[in-house]
Protein backbone atom coordinates (compact mmCIF):
# COMPACT_ATOMS: atom_id res chain seq x y z
CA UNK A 1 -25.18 149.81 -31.87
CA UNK A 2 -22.31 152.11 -31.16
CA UNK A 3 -21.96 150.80 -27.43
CA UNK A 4 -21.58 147.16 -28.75
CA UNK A 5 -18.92 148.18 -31.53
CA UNK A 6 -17.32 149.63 -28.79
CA UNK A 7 -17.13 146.94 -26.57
CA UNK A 8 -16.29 144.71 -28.70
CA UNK A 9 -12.94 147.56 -28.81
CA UNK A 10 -12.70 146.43 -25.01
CA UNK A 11 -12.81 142.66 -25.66
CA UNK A 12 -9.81 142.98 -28.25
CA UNK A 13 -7.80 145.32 -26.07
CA UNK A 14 -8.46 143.16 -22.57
CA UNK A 15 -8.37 139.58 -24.50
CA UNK A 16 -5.52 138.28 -22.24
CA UNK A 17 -8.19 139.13 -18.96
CA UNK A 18 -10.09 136.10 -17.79
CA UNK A 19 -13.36 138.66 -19.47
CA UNK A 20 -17.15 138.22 -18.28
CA UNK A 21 -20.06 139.21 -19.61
CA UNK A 22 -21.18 141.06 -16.61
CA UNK A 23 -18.15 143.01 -16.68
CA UNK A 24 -17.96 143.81 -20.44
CA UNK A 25 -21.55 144.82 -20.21
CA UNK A 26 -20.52 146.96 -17.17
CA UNK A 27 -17.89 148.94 -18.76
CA UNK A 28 -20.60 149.85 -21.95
CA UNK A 29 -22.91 150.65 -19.20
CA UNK A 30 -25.58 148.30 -19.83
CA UNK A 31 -27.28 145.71 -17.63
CA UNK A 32 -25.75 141.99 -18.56
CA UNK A 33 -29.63 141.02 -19.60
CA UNK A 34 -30.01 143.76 -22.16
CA UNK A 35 -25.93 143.61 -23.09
CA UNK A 36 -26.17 139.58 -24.33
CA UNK A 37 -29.00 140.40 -25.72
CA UNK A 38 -28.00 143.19 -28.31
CA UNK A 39 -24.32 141.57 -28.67
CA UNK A 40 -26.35 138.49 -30.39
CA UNK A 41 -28.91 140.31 -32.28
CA UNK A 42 -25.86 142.92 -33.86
CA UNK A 43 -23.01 140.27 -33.67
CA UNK A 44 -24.88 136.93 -34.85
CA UNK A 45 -23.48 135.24 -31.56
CA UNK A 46 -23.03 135.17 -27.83
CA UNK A 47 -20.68 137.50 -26.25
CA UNK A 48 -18.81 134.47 -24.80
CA UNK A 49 -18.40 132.56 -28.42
CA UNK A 50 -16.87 135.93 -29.54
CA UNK A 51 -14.82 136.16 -26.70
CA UNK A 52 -13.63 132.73 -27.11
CA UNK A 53 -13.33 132.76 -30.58
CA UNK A 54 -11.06 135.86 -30.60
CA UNK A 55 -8.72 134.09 -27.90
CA UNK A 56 -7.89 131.08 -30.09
CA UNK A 57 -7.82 132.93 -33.28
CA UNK A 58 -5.05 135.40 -31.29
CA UNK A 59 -3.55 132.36 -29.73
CA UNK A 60 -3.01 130.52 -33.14
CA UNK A 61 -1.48 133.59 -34.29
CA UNK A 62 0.69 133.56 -31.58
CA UNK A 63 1.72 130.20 -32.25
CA UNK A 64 2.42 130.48 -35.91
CA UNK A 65 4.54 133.92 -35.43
CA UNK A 66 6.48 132.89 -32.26
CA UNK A 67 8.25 130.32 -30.59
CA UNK A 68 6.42 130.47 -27.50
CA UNK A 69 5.69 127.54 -25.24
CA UNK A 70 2.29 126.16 -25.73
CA UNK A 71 1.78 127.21 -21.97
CA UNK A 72 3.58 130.73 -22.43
CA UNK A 73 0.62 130.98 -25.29
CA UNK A 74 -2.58 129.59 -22.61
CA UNK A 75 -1.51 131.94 -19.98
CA UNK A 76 -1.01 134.63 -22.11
CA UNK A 77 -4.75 134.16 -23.34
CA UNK A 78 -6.29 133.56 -19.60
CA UNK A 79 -5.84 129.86 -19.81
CA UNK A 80 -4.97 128.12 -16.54
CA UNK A 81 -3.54 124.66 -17.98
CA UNK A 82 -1.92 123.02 -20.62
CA UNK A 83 -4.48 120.84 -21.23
CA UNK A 84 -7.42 122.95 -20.73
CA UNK A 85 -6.13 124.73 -23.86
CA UNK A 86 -5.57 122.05 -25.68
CA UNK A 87 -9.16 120.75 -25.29
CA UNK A 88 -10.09 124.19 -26.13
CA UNK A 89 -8.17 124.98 -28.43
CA UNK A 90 -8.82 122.01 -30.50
CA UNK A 91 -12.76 122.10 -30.48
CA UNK A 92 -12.73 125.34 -31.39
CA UNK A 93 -10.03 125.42 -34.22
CA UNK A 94 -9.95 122.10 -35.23
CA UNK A 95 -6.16 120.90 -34.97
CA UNK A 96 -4.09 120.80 -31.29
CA UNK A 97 -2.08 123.80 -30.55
CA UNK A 98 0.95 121.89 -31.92
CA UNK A 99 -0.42 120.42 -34.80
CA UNK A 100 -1.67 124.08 -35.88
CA UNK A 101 1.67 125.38 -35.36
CA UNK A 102 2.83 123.35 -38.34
CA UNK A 103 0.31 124.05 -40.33
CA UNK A 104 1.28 127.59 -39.67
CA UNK A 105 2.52 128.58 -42.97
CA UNK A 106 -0.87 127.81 -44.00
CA UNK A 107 -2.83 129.87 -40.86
CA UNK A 108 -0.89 132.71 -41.40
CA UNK A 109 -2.62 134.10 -44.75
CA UNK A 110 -5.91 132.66 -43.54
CA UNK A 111 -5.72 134.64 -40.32
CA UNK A 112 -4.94 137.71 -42.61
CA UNK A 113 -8.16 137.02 -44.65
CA UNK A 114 -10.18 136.72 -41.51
CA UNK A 115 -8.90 140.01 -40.23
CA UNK A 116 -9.39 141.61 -43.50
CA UNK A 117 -12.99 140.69 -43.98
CA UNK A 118 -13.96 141.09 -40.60
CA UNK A 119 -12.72 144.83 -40.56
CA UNK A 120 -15.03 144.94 -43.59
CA UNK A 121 -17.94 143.27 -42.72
CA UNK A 122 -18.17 145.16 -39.00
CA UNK A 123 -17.74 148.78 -41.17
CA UNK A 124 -20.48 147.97 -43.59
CA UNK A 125 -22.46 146.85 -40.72
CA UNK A 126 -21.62 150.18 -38.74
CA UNK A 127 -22.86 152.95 -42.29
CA UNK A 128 -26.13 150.38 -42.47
CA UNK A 129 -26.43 151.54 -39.21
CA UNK A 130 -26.10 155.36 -40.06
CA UNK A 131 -28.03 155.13 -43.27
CA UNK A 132 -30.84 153.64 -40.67
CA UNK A 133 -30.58 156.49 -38.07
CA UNK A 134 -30.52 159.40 -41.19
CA UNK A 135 -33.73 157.51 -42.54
CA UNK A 136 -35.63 157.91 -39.21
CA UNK A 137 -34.42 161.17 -39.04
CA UNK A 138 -35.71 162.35 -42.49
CA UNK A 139 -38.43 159.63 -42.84
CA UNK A 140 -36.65 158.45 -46.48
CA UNK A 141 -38.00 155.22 -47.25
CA UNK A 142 -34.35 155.00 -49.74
CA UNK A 143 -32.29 155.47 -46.84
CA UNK A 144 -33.88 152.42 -45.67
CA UNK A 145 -33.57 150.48 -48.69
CA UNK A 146 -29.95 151.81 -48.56
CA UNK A 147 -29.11 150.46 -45.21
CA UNK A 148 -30.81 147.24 -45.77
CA UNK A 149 -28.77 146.95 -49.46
CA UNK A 150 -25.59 147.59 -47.48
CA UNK A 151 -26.42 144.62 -45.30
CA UNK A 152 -27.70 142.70 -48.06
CA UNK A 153 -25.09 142.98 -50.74
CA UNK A 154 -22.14 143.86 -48.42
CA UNK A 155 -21.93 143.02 -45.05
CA UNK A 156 -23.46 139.42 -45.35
CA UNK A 157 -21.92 139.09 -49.14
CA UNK A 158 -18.24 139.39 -47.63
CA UNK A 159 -19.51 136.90 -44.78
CA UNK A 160 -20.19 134.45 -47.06
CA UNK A 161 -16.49 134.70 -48.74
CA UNK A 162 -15.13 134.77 -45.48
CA UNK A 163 -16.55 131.32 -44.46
CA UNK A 164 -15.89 129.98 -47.86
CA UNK A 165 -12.46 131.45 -47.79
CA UNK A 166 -11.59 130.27 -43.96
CA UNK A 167 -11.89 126.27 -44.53
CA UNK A 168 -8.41 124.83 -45.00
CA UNK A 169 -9.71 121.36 -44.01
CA UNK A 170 -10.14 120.52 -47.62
CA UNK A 171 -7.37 122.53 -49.35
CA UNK A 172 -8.10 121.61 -52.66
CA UNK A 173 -11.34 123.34 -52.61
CA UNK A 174 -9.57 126.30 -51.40
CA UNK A 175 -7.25 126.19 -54.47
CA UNK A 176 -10.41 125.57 -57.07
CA UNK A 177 -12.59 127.94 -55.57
CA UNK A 178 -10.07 130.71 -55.38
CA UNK A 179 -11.24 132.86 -58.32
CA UNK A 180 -15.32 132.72 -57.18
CA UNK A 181 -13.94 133.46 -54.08
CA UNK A 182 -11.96 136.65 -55.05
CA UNK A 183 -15.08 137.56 -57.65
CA UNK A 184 -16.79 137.66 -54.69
CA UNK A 185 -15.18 140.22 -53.14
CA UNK A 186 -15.12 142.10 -55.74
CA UNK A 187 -18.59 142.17 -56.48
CA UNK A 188 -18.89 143.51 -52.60
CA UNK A 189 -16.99 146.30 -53.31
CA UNK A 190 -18.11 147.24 -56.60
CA UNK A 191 -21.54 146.82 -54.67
CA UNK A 192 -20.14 149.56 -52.35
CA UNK A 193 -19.20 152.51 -54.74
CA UNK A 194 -22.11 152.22 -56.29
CA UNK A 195 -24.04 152.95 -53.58
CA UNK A 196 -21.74 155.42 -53.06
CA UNK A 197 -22.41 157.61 -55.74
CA UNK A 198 -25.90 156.94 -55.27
CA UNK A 199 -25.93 158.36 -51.60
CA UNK A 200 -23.82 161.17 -52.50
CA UNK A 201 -26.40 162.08 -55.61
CA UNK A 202 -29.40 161.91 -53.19
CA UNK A 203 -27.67 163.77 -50.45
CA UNK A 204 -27.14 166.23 -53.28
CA UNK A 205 -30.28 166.30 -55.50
CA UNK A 206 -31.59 169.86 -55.75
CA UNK A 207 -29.58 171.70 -53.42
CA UNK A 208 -27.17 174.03 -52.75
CA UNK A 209 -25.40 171.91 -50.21
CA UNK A 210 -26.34 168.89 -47.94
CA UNK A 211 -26.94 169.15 -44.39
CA UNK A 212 -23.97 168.36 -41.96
CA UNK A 213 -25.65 165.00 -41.14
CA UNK A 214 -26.48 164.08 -44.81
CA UNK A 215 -22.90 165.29 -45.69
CA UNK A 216 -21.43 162.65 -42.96
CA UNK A 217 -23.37 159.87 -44.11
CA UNK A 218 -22.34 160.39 -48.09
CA UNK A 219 -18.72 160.42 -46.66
CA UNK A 220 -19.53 157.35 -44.61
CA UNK A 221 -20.53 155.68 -47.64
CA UNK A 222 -17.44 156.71 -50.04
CA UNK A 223 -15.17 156.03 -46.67
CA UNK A 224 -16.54 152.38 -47.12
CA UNK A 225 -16.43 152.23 -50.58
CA UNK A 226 -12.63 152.87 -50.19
CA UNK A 227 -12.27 150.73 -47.50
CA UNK A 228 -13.55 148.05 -49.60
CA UNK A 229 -11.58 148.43 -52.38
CA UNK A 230 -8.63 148.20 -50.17
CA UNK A 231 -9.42 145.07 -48.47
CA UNK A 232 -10.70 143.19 -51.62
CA UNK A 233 -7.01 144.04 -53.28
CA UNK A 234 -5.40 142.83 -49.74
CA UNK A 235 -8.16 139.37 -49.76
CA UNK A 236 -6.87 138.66 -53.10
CA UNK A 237 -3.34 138.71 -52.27
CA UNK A 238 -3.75 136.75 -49.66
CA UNK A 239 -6.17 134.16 -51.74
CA UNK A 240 -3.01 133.67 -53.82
CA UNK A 241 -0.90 133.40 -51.23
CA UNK A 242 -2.69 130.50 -48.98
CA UNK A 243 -3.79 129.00 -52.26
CA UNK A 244 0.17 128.83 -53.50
CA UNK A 245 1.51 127.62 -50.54
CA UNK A 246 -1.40 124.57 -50.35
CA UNK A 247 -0.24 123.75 -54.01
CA UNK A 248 3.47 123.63 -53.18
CA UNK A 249 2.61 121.61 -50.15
CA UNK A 250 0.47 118.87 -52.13
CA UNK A 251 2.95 118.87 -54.64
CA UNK A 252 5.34 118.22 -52.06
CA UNK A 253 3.43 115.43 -50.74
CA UNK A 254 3.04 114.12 -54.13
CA UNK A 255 6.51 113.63 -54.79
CA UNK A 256 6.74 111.58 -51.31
CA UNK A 257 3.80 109.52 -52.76
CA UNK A 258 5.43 108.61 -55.68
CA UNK A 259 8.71 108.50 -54.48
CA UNK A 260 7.35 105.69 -51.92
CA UNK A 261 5.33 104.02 -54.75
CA UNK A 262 8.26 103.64 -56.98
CA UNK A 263 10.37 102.15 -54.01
CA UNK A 264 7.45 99.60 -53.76
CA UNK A 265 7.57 98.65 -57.36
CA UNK A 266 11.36 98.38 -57.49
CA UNK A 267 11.07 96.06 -54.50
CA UNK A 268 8.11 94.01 -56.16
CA UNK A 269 10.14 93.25 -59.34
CA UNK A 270 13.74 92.56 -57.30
CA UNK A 271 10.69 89.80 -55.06
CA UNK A 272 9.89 88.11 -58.72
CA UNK A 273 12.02 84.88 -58.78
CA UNK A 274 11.35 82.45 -61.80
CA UNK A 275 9.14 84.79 -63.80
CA UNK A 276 10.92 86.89 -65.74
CA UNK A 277 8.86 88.68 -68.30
CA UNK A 278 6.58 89.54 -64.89
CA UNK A 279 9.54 90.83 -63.49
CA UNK A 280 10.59 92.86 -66.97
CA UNK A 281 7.38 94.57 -67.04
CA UNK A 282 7.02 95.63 -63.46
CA UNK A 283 10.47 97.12 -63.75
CA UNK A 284 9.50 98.58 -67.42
CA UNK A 285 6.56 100.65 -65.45
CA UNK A 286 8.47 101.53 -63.00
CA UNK A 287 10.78 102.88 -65.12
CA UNK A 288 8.49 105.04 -67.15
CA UNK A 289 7.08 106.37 -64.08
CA UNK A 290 10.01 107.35 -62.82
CA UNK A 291 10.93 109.05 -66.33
CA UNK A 292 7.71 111.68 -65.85
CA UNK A 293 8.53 115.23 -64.45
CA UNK A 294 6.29 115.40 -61.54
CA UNK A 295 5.27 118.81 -62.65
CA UNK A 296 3.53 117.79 -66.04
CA UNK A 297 2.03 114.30 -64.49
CA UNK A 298 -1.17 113.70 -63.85
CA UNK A 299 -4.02 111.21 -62.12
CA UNK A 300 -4.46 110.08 -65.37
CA UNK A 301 -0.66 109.25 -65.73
CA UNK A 302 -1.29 107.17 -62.58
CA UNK A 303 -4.58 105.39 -63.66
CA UNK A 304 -2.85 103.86 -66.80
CA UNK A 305 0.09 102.44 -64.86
CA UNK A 306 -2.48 101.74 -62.16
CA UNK A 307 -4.49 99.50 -64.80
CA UNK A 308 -1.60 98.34 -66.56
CA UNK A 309 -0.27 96.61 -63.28
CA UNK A 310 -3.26 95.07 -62.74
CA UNK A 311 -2.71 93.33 -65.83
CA UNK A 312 0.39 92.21 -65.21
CA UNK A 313 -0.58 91.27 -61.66
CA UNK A 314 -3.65 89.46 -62.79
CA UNK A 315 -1.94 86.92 -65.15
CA UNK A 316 1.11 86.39 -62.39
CA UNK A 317 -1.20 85.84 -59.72
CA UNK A 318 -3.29 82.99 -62.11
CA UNK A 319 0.30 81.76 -62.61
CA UNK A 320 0.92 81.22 -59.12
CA UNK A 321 -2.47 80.07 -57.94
CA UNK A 322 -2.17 77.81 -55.03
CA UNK A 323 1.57 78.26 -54.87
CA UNK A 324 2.65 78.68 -51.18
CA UNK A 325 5.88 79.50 -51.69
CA UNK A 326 5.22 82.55 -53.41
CA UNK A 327 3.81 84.28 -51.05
CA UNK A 328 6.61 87.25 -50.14
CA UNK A 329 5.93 88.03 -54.54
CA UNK A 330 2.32 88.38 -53.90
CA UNK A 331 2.98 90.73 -50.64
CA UNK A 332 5.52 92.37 -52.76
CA UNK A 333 3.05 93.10 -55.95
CA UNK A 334 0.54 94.59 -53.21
CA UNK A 335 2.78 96.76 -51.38
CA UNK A 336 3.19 98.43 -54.70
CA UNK A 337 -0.23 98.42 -56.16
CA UNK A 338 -1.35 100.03 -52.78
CA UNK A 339 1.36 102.58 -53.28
CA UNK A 340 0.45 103.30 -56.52
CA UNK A 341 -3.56 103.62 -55.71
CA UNK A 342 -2.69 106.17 -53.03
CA UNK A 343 -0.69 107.99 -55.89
CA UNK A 344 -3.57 107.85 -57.98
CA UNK A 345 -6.08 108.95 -55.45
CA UNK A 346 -3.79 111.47 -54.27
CA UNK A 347 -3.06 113.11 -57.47
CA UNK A 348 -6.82 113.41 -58.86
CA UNK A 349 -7.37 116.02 -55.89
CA UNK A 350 -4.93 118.52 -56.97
CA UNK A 351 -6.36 121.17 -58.64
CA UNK A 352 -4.63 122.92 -61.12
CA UNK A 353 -2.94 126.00 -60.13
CA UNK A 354 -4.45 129.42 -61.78
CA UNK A 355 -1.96 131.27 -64.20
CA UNK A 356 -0.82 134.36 -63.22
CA UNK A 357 -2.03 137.04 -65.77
CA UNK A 358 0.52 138.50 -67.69
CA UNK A 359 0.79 142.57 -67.36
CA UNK A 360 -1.05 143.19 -71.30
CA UNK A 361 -3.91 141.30 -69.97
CA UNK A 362 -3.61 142.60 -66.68
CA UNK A 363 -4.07 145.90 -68.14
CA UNK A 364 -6.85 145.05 -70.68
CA UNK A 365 -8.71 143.79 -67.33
CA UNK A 366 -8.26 147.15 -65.72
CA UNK A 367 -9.27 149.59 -68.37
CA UNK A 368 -12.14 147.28 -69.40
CA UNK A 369 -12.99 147.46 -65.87
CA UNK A 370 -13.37 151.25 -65.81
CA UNK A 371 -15.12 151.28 -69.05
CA UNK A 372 -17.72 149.53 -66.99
CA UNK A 373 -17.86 151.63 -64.01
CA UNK A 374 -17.79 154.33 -66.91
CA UNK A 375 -21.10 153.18 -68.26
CA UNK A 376 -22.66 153.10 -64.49
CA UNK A 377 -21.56 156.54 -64.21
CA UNK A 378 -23.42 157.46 -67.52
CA UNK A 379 -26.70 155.45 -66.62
CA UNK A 380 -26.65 157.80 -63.52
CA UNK A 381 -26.05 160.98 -65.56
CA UNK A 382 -28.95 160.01 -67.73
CA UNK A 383 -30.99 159.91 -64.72
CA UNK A 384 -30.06 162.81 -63.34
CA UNK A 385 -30.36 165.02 -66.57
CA UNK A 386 -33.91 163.30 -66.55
CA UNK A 387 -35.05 164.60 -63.61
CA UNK A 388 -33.56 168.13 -64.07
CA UNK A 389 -35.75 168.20 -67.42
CA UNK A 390 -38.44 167.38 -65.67
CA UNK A 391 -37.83 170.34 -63.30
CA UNK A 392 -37.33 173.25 -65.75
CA UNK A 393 -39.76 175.75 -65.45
CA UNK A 394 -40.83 174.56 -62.34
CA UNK A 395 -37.55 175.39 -60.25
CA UNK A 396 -36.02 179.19 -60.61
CA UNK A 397 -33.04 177.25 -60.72
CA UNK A 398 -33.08 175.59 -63.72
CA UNK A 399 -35.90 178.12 -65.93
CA UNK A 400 -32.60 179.99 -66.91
CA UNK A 401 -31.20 176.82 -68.48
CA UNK A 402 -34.36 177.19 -70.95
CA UNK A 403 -34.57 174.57 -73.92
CA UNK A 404 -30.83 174.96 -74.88
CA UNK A 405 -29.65 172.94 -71.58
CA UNK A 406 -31.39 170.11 -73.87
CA UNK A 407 -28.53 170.28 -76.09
CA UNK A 408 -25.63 170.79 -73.65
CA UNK A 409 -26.92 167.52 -71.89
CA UNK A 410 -26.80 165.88 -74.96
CA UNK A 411 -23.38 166.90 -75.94
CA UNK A 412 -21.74 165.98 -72.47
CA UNK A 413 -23.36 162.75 -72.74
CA UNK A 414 -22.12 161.79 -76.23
CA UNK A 415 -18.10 163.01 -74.83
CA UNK A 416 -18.64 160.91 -72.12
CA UNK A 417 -20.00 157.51 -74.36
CA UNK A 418 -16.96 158.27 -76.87
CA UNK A 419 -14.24 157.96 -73.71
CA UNK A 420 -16.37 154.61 -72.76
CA UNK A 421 -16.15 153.19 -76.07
CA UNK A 422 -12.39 154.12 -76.45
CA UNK A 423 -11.14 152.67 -73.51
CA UNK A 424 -13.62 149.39 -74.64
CA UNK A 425 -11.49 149.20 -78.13
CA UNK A 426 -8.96 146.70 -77.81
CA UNK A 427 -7.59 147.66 -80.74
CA UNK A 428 -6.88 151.71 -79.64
CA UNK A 429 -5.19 149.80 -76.56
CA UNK A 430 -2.72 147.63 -78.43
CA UNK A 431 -1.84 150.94 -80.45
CA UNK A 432 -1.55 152.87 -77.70
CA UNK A 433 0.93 150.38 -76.14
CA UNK A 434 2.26 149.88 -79.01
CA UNK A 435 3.05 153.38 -79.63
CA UNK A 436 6.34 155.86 -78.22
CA UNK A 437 5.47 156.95 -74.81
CA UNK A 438 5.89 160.78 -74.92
CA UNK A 439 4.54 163.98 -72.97
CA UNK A 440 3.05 164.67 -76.52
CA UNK A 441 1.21 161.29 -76.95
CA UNK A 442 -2.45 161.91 -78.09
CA UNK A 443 -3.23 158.45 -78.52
CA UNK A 444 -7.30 157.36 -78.91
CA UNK A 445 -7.09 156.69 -74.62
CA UNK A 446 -5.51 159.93 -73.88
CA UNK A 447 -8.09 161.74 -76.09
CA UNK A 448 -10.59 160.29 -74.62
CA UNK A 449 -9.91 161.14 -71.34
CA UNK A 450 -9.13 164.69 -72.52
CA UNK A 451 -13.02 164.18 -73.65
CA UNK A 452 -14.28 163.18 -69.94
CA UNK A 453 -12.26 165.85 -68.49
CA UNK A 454 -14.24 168.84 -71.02
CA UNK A 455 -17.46 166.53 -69.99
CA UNK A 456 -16.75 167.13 -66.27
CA UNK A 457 -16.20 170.64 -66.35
CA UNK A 458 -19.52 171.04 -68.56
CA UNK A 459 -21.46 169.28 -65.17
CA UNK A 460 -19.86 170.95 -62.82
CA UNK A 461 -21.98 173.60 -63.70
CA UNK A 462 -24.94 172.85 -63.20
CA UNK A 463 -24.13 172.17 -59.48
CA UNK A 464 -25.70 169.90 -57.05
CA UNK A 465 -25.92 166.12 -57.85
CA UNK A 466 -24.21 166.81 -61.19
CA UNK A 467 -20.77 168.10 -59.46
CA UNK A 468 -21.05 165.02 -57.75
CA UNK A 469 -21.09 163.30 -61.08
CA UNK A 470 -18.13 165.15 -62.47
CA UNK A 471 -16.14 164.55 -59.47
CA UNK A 472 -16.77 160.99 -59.95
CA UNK A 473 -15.80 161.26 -63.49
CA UNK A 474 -12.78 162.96 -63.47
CA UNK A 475 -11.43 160.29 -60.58
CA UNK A 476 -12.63 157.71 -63.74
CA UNK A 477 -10.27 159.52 -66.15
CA UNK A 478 -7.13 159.38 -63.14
CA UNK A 479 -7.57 156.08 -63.09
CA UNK A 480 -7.19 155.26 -66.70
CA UNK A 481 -3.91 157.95 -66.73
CA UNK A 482 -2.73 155.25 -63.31
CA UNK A 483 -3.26 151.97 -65.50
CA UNK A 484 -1.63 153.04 -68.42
């Protein structure tokens, strides 16, 4: 596994080589046979496709960023030809080298969300990896389950927003799927600090200290955990981004659309000779078209003019049935009703752009959100007090807690549920933001986290998977003292 990670290192750093697979597999020291074979199985495709694939993604880059030549960007990529690149190029990415470069404003943030998830997906595929080699090495059937959760609910979760997130060929379902597609990745790395903490606790349970190799993998885990975090906040920015910029753009095109259709209908009523209340009402719809600010229309603005003119177009054209001299009107009507049904069809694709939240709700979103990863913490706290119930008597360790542990247990557990429930009141968070900020402030949040911090301190005690616990806890309560 490591040997294919780290070839793959050699394919990004020689990607401008005209690269083999007999020569990658060479410099991993592994015979070609074996090499393609692994590369697929790990990778989900042949070394070539990768090698290929990583070309024209760099080579689009390089288009989008720089001015280059579209032969300065082949040869710089191993290409021998204009036009072998081209044809490349194109059945690989879709568009020709040109034609991508003006999409580029579009390809930029894309390639950023590709690079993003990809770092992510290859790191959670690397600590499934370790969690597999620990659970050989200790025979743990969880370590197992671990690994194959990390894959599961990780790894091929973030895949699946990556090749949702990655098609701009319909942009308006990048627009409307924006928000599943940043839940998404948050879901993958809210999936990753949970298992997390729940590494960390078994590589703690009922011991002094982990081994070295137990220690490494609990730091793998929290490692990715952070790693996720980071590159779900930089996906979303980026969702925003690519999804703006395809809004403006359709707007933009919009306004040409209507701008043409309303330079069609002009031309159809200044056509109508002879039949003047025709020619009143083409110009009247015209007119209130042209009156509507193009950032509150709407398809169905469009449809009712749309149906409207064929009203008006019906009766004219009855009117002038079998007239031959009429026949620059008629052309002149269906220039502009073909104008206008391009408007229409245009505009019902345009999604509506998500609001930006403002900062209160921002805020509520946040602390609600750590209220949640609050009541994780305490379902795992439960557990563990569980199990070191279960033990007294049985462990020198615990016998000297006796009976009266019971009670501390209980009484770290009840802090702990009044800090969840205080940062859940919505009502404690309007007064608190309501209130003077001051070094003295005690309001209801502040308390509370003054509660989780006492809390902590009474786990840390008890050592093992419960400082864990308190660790985890007392990064809960920094977080809350960050948001607010």
């Amino acid at each position: 596994m490591e040997s294919i990670y780290r070839s793959i290192e050699i394919i990004e750093n020689r990607i401008a080589e005209k690269l083999t697979v007999a020569a990658i597999a060479q410099s991993v020291h592994f015979s070609k046979f074996h090499y393609q074979r692994l590369f697929r199985e790990i990778v989900g495709e042949s070394v070539m496709a990768y090698v290929m694939k990583r070309k024209h993604e760099l080579a689009g880059e390089m288009l989008c960023e720089t001015d280059a030549a579209v032969l300065d960007v082949a040869l710089a990529f191993g290409f021998d030809s204009h036009e072998g690149f081209t044809r490349s190029f194109k059945s690989h990415m879709g568009a020709t080298p040109s034609n991508y470069r003006k999409r580029g404003k579009f390809m930029k943030p894309k390639m950023e969300i590709e690079r993003e998830l990809n770092a992510l997906i290859t790191a959670a595929r690397e600590t499934a990896e370790a969690a597999r080699r620990e659970a050989e090495n200790e025979h743990s059937d969880y370590l197992r389950l671990i690994a194959a959760k990390t894959d599961a609910h990780v790894a091929d979760l973030v895949a699946e927003v990556l090749a949702g997130a990655t098609d701009t060929a319909d942009r308006a379902r990048v627009i409307s799927n924006r928000l599943s597609l940043a839940t998404g990745i948050g879901d993958a790395a809210f999936n990753t600090n949970v298992m997390a903490l729940s590494v960390a606790l078994a590589m703690h349970r009922g011991k002094t200290a982990p081994t070295a190799s137990q220690k490494n993998l609990s730091d793998m885990y929290y490692k990715l955990a952070e790693t996720a975090q980071f590159k779900a906040e930089k996906a979303r920015g980026f969702f925003a981004e690519l999804s703006a910029l395809i809004f403006d753009d359709m707007r933009k095109t919009a306004a040409e659309k209507v701008s043409y259709a309303m330079q069609k209908g002009n031309a159809a009523a200044d056509a109508i000779v002879g039949h003047e209340n025709v020619k009143f009402e083409v110009k009247n719809l015209v007119g209130r078209l042209e009156e509507l600010s193009l950032r509150d229309v709407t398809a169905l603005h469009y449809d009712d003019a749309l149906f409207q003119f064929e009203i008006i177009a019906f009766a004219f054209e009855a009117d002038l049935a079998g007239a031959t001299e009429t026949k620059k009107m008629l052309a002149a009507m269906d220039d502009f009703r073909q104008a206008l049904t391009d408007a229409v069809h245009f505009f019902r694709n345009i999604p509506k752009p998500e609001p930006d939240p403002v900062q209160r709700d921002a805020l509520e979103h946040r602390l609600t959100e750590v209220a949640f990863q609050g009541h994780i913490l305490l379902f795992y706290t439960r557990g563990e007090i569980e199990r070191a119930k279960r033990a007294m008597g049985t462990e020198d360790r615990y016998r000297s807690i006796r009976l009266e542990a019971g009670n501390d247990f209980d009484a770290i557990v009840a802090e702990i549920n009044t800090y969840i429930q205080t940062v859940y009141d919505t009502e404690k968070i309007d007064t608190f933001l309501k209130s003077p900020r001051n070094p003295n402030d005690q309001s209801p949040i502040l308390a509370a986290v003054e509660n989780l911090h006492n809390a902590s301190a009474a786990l840390r005690v008890y050592g093992g998977s419960f400082g864990v616990l308190a660790e985890e806890f007392e990064n809960l309560a920094k977080r809350v003292l960050e948001s607010v």
